[in-house]
N, C-alpha and C. Protein backbone atom coordinates (compact mmCIF):
# COMPACT_ATOMS: atom_id res chain seq x y z
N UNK A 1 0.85 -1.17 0.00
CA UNK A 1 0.00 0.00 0.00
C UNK A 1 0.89 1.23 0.00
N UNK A 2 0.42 2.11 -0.76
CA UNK A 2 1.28 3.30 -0.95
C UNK A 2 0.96 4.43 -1.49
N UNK A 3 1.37 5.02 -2.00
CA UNK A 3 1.10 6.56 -2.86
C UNK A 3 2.39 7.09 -3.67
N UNK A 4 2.29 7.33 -5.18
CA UNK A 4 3.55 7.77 -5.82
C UNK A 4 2.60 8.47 -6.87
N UNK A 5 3.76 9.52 -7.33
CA UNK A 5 3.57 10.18 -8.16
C UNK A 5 4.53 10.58 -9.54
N UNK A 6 4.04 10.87 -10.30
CA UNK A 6 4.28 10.49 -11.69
C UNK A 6 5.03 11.75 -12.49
N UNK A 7 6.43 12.21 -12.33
CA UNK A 7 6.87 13.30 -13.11
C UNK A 7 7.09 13.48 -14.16
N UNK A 8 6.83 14.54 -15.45
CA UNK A 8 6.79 14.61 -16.67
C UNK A 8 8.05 15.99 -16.68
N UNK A 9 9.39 16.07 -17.75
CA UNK A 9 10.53 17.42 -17.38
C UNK A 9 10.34 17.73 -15.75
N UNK A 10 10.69 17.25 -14.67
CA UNK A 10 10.32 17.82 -13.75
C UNK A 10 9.31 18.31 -12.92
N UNK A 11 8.04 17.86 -13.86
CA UNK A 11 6.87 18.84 -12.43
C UNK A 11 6.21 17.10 -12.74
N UNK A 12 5.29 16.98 -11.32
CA UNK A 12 3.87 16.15 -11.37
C UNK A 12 3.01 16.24 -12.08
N UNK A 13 2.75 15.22 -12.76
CA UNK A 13 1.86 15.41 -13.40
C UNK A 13 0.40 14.43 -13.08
N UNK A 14 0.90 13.66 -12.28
CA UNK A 14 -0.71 12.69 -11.88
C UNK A 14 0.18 11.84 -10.54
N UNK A 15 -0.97 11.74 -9.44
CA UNK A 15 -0.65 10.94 -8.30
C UNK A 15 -1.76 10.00 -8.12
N UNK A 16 -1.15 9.03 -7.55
CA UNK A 16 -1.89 7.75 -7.28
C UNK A 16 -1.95 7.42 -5.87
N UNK A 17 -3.00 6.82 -5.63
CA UNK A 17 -2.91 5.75 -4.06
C UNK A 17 -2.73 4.48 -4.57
N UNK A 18 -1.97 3.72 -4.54
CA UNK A 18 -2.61 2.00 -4.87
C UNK A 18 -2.67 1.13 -3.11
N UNK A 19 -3.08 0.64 -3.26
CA UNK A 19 -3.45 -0.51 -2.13
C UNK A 19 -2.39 -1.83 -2.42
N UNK A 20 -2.23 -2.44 -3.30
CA UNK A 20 -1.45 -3.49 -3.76
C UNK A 20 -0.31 -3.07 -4.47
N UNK A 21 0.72 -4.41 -4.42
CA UNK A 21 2.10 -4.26 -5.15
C UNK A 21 1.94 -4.01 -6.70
N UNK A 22 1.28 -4.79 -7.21
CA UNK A 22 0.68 -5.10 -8.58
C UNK A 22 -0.73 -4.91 -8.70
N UNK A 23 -0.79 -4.16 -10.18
CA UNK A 23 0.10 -3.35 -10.70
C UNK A 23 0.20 -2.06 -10.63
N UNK A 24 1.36 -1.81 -10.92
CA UNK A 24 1.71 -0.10 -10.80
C UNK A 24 1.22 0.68 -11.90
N UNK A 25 -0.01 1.46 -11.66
CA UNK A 25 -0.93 2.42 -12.65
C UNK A 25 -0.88 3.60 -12.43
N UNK A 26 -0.53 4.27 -13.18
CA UNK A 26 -0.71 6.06 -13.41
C UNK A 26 -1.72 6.52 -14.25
N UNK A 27 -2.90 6.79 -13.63
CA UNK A 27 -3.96 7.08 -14.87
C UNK A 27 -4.34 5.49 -15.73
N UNK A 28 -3.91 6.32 -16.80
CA UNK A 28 -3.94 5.02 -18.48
C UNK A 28 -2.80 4.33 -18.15
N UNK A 29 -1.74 4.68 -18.36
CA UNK A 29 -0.34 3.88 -17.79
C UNK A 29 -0.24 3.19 -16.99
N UNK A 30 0.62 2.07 -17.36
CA UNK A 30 0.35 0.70 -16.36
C UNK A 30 2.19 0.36 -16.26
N UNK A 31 3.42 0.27 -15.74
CA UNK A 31 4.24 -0.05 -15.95
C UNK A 31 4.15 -1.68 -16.25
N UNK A 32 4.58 -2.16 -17.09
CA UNK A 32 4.74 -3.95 -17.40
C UNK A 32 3.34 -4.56 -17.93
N UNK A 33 2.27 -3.76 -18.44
CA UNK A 33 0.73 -3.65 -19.07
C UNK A 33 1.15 -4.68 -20.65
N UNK A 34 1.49 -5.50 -20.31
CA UNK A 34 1.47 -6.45 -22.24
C UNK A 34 0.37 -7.31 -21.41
N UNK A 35 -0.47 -7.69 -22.32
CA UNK A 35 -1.88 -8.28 -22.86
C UNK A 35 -1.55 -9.51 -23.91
N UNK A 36 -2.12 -11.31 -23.43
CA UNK A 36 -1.54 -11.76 -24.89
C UNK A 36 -3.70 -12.09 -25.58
N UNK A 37 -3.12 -11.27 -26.57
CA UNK A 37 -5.01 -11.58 -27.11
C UNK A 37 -4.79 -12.46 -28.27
N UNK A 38 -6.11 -12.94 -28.42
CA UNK A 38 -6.40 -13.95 -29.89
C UNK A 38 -6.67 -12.64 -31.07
N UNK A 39 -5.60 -12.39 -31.85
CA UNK A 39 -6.08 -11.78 -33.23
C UNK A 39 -5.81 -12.35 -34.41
N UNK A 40 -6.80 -12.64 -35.01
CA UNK A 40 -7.16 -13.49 -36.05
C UNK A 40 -6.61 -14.79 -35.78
N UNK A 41 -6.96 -15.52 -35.00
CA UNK A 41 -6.68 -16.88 -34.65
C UNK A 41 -4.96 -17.18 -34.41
N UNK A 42 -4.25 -16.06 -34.00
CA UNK A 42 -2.82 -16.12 -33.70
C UNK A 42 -2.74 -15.40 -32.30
N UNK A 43 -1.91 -15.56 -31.17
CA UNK A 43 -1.72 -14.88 -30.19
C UNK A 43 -0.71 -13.79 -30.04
N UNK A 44 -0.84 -12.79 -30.00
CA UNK A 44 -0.45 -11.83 -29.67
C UNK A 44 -0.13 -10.61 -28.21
N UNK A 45 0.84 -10.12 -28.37
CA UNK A 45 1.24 -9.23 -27.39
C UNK A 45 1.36 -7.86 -27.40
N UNK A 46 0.20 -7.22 -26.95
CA UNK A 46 -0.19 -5.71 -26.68
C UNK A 46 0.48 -4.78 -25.47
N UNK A 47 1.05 -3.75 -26.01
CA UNK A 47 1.04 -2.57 -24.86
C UNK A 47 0.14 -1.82 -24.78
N UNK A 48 -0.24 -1.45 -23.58
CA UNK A 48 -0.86 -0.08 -23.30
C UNK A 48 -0.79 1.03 -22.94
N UNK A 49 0.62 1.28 -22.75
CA UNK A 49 1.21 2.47 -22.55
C UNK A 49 1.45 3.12 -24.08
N UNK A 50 0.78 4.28 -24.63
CA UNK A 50 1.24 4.87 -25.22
C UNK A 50 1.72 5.94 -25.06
N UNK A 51 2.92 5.92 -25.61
CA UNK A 51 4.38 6.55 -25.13
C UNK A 51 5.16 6.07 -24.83
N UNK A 52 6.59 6.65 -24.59
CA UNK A 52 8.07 6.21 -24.54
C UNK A 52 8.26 6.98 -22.92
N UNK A 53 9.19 6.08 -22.42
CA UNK A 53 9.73 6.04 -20.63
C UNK A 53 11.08 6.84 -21.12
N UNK A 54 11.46 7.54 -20.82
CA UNK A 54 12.79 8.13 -20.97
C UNK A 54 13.43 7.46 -19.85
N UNK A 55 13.57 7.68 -18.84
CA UNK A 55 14.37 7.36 -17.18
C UNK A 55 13.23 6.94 -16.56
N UNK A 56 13.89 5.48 -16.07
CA UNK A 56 13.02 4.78 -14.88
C UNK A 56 13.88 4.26 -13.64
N UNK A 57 13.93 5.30 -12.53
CA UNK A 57 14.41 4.39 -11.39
C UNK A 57 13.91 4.06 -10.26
N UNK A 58 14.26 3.49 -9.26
CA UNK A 58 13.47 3.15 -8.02
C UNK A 58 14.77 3.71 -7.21
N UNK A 59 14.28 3.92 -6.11
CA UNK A 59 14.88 4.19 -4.98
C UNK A 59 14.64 3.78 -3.86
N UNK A 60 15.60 4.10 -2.64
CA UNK A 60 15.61 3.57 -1.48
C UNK A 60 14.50 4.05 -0.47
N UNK A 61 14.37 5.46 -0.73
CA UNK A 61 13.03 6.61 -0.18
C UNK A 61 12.82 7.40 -1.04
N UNK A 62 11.83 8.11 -1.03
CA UNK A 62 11.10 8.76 -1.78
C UNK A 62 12.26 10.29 -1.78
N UNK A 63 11.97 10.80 -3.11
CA UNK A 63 12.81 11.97 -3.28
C UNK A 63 11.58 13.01 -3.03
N UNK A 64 11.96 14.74 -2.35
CA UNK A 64 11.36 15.08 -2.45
C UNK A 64 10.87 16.32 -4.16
N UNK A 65 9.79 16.73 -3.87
CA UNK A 65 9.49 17.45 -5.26
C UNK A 65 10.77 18.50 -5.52
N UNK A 66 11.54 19.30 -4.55
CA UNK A 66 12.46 19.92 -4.96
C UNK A 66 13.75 18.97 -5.58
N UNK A 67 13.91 18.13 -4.96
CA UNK A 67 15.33 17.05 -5.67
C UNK A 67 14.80 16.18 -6.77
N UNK A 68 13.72 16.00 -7.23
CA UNK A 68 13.36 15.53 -8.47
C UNK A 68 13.50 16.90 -9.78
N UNK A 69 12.64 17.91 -9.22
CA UNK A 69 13.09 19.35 -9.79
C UNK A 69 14.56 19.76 -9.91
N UNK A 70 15.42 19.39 -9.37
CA UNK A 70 16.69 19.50 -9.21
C UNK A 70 17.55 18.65 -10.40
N UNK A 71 17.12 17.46 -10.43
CA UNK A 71 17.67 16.41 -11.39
C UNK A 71 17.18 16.37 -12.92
N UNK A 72 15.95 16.89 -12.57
CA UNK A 72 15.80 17.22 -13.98
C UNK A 72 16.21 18.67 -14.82
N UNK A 73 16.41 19.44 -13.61
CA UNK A 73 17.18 20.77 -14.37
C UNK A 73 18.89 20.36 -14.57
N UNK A 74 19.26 19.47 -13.75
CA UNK A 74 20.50 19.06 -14.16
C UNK A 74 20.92 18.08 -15.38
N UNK A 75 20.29 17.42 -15.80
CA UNK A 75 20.62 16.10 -16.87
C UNK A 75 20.29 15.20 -16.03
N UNK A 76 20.48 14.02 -16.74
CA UNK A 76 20.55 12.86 -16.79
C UNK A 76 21.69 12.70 -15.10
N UNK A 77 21.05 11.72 -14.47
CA UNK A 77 21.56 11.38 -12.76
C UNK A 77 22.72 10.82 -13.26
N UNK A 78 24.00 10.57 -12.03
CA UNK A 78 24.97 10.35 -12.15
C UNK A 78 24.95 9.14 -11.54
N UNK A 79 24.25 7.94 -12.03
CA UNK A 79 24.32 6.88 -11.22
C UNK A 79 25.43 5.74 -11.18
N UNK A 80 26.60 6.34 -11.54
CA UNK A 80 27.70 5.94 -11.13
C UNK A 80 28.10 5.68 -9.53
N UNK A 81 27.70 6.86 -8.89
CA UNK A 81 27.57 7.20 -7.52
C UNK A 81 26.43 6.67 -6.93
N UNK A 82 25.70 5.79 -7.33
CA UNK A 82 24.30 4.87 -6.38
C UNK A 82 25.36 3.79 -6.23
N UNK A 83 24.89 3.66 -5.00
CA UNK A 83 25.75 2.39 -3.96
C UNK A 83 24.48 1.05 -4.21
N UNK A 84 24.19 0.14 -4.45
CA UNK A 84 23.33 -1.12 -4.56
C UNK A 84 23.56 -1.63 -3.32
C-alpha cells in the first residue's frame, strides 16, 4: 500500500494511491501492461502504454518534489555514484 507520483521534465503530473504491489498504474499507464489476445486466430502481445519512458528508477526513499526538480534541471543522474 502506498502513494507515488508520476513526473513529466520535472513537475507532477498525476498521483496515485494503490493498495497493492501489482500493478503499478498512473492514470492510463500501467508499468509492465502487455496483454496476450487472440487476433485473427494467432496470439499476440499488446502494450498499453502509449508513449516512450525516458528514465526509470526506483529508490531507497522517496525523493522530495524539490530534488526531483533539481535532477531534472540538471541532466541525466549520475548513477555511477548509487551504492546497490
Amino acid at each position: 500500500q502506498g502513494f507515488a507520483k508520476c513526473y513529466v521534465d520535472g513537475e507532477a503530473v498525476i498521483q496515485e494511491h494503490f493498495a497493492t504491489e501489482i500493478p503499478f498504474v498512473f492514470g492510463k499507464s500501467q508499468i509492465g501492461a502487455w496483454a496476450m489476445v487472440n487476433a485473427r486466430s494467432e496470439l499476440e502481445y499488446r502494450r498499453f502504454l502509449r508513449g516512450r519512458i525516458d528514465e526509470f528508477i526506483l529508490l531507497q526513499r522517496a525523493m522530495t518534489a524539490t530534488e526531483i526538480r533539481q535532477m531534472y534541471e540538471l541532466g541525466k543522474a549520475d548513477f555511477a555514484r548509487v551504492t546497490w
